[in-house]
N, C-alpha and C. Protein backbone atom coordinates (compact mmCIF):
# COMPACT_ATOMS: atom_id res chain seq x y z
N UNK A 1 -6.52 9.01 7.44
CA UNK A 1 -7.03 8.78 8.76
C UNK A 1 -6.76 7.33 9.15
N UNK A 2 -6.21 7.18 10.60
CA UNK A 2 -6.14 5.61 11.12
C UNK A 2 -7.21 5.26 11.62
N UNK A 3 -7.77 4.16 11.76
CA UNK A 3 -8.77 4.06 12.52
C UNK A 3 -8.58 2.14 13.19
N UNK A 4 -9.34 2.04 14.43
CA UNK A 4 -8.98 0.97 15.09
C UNK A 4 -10.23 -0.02 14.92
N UNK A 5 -10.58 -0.77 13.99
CA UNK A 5 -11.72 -1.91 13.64
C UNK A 5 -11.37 -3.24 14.27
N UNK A 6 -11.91 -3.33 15.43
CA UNK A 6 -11.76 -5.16 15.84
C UNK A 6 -9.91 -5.44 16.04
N UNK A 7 -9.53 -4.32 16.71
CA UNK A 7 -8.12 -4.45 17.02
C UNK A 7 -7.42 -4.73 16.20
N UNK A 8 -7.78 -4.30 14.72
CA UNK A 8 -6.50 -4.05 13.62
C UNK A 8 -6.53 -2.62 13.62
N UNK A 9 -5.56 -2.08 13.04
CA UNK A 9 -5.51 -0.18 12.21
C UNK A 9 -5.14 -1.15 11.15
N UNK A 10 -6.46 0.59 10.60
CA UNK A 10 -6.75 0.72 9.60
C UNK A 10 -6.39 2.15 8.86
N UNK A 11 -6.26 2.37 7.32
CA UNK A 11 -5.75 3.43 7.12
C UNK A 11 -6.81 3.75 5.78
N UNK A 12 -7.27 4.98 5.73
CA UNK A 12 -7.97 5.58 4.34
C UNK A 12 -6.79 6.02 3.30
N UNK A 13 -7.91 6.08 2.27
CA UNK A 13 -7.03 6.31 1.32
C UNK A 13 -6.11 7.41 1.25
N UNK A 14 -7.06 8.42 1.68
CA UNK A 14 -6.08 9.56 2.08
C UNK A 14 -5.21 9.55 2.64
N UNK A 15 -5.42 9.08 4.07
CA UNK A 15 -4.35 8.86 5.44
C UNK A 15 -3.12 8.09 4.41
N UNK A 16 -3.42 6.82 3.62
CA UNK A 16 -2.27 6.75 2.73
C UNK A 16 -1.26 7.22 1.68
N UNK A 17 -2.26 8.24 1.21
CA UNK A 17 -1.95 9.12 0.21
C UNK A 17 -0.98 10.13 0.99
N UNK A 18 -0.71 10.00 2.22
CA UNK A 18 -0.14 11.07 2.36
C UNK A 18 1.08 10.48 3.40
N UNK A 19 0.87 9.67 3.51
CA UNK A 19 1.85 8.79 4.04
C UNK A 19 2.86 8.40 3.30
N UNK A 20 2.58 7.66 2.27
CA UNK A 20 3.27 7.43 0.96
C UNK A 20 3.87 8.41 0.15
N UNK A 21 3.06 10.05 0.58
CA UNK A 21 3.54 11.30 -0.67
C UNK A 21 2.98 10.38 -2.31
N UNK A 22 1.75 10.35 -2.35
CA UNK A 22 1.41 9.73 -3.66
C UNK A 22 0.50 10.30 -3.87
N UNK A 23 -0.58 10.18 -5.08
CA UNK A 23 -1.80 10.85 -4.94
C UNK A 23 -2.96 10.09 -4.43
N UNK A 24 -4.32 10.25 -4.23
CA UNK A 24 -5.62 9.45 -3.68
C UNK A 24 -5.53 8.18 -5.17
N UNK A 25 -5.74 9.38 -6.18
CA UNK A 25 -6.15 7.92 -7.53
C UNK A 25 -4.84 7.16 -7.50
N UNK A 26 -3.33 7.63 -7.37
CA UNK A 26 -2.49 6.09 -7.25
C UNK A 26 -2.79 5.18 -6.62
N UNK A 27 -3.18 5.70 -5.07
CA UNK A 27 -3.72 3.97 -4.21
C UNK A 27 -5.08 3.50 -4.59
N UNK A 28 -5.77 4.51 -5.09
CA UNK A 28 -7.16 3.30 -5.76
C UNK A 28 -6.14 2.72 -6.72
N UNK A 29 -5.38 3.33 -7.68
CA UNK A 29 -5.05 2.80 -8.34
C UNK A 29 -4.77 0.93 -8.10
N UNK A 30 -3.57 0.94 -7.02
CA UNK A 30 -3.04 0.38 -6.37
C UNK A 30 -4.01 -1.23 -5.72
N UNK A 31 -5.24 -0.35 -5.22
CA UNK A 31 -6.39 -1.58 -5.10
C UNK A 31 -6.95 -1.57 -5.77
N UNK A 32 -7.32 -0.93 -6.85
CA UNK A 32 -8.25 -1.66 -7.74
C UNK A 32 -7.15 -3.09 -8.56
N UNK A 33 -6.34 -2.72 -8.87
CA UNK A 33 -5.40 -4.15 -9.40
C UNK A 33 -5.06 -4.78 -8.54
N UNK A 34 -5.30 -5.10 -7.38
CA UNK A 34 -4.81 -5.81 -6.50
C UNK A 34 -3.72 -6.15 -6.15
N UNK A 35 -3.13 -4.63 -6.00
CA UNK A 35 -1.91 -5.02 -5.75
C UNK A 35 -1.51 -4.19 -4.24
N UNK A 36 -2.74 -3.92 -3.73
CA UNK A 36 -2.78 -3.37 -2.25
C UNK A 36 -4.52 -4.12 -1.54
N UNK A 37 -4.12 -4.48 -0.76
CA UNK A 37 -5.47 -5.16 -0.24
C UNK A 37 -5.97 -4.28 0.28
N UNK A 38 -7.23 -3.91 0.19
CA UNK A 38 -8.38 -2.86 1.10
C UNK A 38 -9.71 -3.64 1.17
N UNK A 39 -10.45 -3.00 2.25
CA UNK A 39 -11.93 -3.34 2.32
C UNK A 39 -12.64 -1.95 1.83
N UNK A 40 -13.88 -2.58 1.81
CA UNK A 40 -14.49 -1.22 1.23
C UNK A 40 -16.06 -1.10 2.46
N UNK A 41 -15.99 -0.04 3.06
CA UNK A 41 -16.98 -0.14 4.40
C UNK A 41 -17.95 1.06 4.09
N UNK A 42 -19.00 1.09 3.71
CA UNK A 42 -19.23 2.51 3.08
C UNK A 42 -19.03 2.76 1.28
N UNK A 43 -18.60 4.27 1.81
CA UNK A 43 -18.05 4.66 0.47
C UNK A 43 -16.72 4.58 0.42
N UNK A 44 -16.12 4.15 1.84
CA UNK A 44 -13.94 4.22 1.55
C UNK A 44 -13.78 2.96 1.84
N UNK A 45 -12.40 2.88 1.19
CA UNK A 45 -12.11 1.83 0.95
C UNK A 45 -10.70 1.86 2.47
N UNK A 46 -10.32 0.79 3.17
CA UNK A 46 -9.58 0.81 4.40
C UNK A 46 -8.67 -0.54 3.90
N UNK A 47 -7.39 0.08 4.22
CA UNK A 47 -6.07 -0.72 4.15
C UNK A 47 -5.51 -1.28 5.35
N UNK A 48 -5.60 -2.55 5.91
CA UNK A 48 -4.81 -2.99 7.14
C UNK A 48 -3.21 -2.43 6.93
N UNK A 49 -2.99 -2.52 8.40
CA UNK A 49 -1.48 -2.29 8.49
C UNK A 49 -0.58 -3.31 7.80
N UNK A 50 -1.07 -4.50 8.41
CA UNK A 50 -0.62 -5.90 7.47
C UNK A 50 -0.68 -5.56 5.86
N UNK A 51 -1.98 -5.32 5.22
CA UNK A 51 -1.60 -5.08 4.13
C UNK A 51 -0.68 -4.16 3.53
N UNK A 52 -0.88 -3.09 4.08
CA UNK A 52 0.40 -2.17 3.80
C UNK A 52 1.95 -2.25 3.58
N UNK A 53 2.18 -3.42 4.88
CA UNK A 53 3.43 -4.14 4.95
C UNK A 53 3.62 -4.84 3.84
N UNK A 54 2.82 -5.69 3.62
CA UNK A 54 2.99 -6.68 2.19
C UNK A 54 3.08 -6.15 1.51
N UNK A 55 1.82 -4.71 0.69
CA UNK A 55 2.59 -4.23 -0.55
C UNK A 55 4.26 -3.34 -0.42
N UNK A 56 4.46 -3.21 0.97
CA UNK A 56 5.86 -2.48 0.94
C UNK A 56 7.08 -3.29 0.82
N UNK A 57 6.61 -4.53 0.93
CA UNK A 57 7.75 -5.72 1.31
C UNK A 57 7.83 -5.94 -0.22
N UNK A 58 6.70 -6.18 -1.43
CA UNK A 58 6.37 -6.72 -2.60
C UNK A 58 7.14 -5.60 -3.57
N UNK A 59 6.95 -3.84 -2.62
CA UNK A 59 7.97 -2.86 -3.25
C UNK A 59 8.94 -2.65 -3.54
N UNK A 60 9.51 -3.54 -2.61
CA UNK A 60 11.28 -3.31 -2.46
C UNK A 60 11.88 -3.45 -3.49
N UNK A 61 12.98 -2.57 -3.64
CA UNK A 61 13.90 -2.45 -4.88
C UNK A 61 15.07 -3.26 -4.63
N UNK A 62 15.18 -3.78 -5.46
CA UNK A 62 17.21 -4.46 -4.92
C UNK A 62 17.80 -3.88 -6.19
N UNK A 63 18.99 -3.66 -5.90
CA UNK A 63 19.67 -2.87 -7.22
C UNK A 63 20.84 -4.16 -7.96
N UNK A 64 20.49 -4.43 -8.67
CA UNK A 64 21.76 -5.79 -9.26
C UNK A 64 22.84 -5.14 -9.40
N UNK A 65 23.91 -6.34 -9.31
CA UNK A 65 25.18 -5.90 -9.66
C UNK A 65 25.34 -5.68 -10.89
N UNK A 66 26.33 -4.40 -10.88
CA UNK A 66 26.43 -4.11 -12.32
C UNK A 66 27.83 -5.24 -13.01
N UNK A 67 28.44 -5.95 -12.52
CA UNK A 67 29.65 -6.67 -12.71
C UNK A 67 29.05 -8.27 -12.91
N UNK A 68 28.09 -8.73 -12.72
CA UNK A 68 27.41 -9.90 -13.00
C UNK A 68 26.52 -9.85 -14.50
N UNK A 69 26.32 -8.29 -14.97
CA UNK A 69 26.28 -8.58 -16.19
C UNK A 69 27.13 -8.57 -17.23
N UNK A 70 28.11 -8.19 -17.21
CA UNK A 70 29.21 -8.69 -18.39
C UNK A 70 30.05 -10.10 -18.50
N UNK A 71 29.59 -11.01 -16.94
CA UNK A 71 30.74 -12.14 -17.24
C UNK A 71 29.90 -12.79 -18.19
């Protein structure tokens, strides 16, 4: 679910879980190590859009060259 708090979106865990195609316990996973920022308002825990971006930016894969490891 998105939801609009003080003119940020916000996203539940679910709403992420399914966004991502992951399960609910990967993104607790995910905030409990801090490696996704959430608040916790209640009993759920809510992910800014901003944060989302950062852990997706922190995701990114780069693939090395395979020719820079043999010189």
């Amino acid at each position: 679910m998105k939801k609009l708090i003080a003119g940020v979106s916000y996203y539940d865990v679910e709403g992420l879980a399914e966004i991502l195609s992951m399960s609910r316990h990967g993104i607790r996973v995910f905030i409990r190590d801090g490696q996704l920022k959430a608040i916790k308002i209640g009993r759920r825990f809510w992910v800014s859009e901003e944060s989302l971006a950062d852990f997706l930016e922190q995701a990114k894969f780069t693939p090395k060259d395979k020719g820079s490891d043999n010189e």
